[in-house]
Protein backbone atom coordinates (compact mmCIF):
# COMPACT_ATOMS: atom_id res chain seq x y z
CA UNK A 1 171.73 132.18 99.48
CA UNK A 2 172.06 130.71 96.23
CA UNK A 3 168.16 130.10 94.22
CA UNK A 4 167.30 126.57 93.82
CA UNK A 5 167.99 125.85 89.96
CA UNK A 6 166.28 122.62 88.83
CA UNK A 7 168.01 120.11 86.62
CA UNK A 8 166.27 117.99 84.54
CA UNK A 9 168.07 114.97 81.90
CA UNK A 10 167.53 115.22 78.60
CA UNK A 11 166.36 112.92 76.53
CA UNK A 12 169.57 112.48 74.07
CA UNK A 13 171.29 111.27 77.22
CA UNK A 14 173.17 114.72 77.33
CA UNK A 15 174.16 115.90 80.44
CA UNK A 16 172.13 117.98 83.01
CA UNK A 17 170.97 120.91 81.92
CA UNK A 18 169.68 123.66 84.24
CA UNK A 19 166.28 125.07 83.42
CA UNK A 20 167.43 128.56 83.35
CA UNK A 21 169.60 127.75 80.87
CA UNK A 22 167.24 126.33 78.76
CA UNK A 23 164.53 128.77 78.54
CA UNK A 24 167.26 131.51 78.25
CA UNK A 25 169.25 129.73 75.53
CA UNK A 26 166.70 127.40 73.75
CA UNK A 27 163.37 128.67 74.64
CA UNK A 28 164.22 131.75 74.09
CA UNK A 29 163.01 133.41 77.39
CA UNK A 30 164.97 135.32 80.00
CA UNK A 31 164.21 133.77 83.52
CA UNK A 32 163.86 137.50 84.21
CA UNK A 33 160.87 137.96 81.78
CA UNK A 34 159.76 134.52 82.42
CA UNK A 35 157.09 135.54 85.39
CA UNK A 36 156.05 138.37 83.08
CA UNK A 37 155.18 136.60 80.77
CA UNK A 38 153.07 134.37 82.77
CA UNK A 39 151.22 136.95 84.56
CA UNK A 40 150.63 139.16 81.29
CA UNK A 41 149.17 134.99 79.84
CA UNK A 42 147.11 135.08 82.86
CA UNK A 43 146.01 138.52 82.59
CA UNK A 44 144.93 138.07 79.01
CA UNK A 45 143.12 134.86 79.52
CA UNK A 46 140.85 135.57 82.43
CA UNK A 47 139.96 138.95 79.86
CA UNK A 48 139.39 136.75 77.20
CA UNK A 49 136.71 134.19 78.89
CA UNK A 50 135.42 136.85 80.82
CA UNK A 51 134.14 139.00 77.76
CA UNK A 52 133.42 135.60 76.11
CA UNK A 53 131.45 134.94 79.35
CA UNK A 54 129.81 137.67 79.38
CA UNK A 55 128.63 137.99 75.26
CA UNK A 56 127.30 134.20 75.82
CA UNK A 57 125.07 134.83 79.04
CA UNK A 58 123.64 138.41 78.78
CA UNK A 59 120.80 138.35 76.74
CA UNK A 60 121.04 141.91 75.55
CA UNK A 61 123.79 141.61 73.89
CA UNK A 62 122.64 138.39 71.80
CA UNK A 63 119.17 139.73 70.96
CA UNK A 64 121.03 143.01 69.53
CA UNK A 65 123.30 141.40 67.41
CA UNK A 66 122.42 138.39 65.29
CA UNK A 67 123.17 134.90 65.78
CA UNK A 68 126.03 134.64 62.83
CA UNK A 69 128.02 137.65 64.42
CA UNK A 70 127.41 136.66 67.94
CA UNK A 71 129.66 133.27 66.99
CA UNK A 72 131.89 135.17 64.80
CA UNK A 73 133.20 136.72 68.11
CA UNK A 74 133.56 134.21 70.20
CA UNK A 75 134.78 132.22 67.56
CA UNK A 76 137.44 135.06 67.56
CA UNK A 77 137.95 135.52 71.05
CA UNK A 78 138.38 131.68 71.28
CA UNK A 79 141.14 131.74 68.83
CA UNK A 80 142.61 134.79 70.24
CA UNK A 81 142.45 132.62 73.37
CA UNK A 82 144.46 130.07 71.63
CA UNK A 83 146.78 132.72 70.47
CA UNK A 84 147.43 133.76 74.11
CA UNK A 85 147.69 130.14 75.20
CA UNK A 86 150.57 129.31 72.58
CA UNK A 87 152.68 132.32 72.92
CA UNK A 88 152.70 133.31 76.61
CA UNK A 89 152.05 129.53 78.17
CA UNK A 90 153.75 127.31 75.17
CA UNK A 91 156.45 129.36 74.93
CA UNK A 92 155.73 129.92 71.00
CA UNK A 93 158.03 132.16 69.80
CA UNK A 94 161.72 132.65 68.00
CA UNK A 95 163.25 130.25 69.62
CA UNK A 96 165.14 127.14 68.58
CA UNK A 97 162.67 124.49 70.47
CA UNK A 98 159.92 126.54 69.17
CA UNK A 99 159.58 124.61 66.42
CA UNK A 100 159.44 121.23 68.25
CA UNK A 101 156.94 122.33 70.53
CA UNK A 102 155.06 123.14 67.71
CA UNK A 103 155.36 119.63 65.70
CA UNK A 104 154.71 118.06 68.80
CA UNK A 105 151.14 120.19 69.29
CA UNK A 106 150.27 119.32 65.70
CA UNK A 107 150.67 115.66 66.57
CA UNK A 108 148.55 115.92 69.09
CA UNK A 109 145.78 117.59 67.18
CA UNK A 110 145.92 114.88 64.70
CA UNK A 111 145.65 112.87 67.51
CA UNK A 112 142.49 114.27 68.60
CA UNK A 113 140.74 114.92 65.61
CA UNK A 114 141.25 111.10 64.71
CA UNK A 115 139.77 110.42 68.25
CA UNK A 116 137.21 112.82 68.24
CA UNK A 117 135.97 112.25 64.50
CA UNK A 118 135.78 108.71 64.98
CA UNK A 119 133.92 108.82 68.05
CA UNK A 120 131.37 110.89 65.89
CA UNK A 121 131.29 108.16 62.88
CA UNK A 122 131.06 105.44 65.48
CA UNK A 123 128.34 106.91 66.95
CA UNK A 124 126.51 107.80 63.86
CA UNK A 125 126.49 104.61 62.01
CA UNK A 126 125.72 102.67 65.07
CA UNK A 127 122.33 104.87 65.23
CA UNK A 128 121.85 103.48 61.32
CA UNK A 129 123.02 99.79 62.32
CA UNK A 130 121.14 99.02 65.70
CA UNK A 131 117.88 100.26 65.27
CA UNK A 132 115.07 98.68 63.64
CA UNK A 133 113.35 100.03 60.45
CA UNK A 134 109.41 101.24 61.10
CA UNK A 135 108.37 98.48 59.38
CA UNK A 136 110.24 96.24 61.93
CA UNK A 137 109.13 97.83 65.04
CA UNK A 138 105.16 97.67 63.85
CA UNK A 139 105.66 93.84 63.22
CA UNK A 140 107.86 93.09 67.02
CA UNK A 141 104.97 95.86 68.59
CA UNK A 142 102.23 93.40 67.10
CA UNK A 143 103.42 90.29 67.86
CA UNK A 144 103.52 91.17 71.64
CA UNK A 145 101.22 90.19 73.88
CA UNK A 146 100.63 92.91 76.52
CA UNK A 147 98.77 92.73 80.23
């Protein structure tokens, strides 16, 4: 019985191209090696957010070390996270559409930065612009009439 390859179109209007060939030849991944990989991602993310987990909700741990190094590490098991996201998930590596993948992720950072830091300005200046000085408030509080 012959395995079910799956075609997809590409975008230059090229003809199909099976997905084994692809991640063999442009991704740079063996079909073979391909569920390694994402078992070995798996494997390394659950240990990752499970010792981040675990630093961020036992109290011992915190109260030994101080605050600064207690973010230091999961600042570094975040990015090592991120690491581990890229390489085994991404398919990051040597390959030739390695290097689109990775133009395409910094868009999308830009992306959300811009989103994300305006959301933050919005939000901040709106604070300055919609509420009343003290000296405003006192005069609207006075010239109310309560019960």
């Amino acid at each position: 019985m012959k395995p079910y390859i799956a075609k997809f179109h590409s975008r230059l209007g090229q003809p199909e191209v099976d997905t084994q060939q692809y991640f063999e030849n442009v991704a740079g991944w063996p079909q073979s090696r391909l569920s390694i990989a994402y078992v070995t991602g798996f494997i390394l993310s659950l240990l990752f957010t499970l010792a981040a987990f675990t630093l961020a909700t036992h109290p011992a741990l915190i109260f030994s070390l101080s605050l600064p190094v207690v973010a230091a590490i999961l600042g570094m098991l975040a990015l090592a996270q991120f690491v581990v996201q890229l390489f085994f998930f991404f398919h990051f590596g040597r390959g030739a559409a390695a290097r689109e993948r990775f133009w395409i992720l910094m868009f999308t950072l830009a992306l959300v930065g811009i989103l994300v830091s305006g959301s933050i300005w919005i939000m901040y200046t709106l604070d300055a612009r919609m509420m009343p000085s003290p000296a405003q408030m006192e005069q609207y509080m006075n010239s109310q009439t309560g019960i």
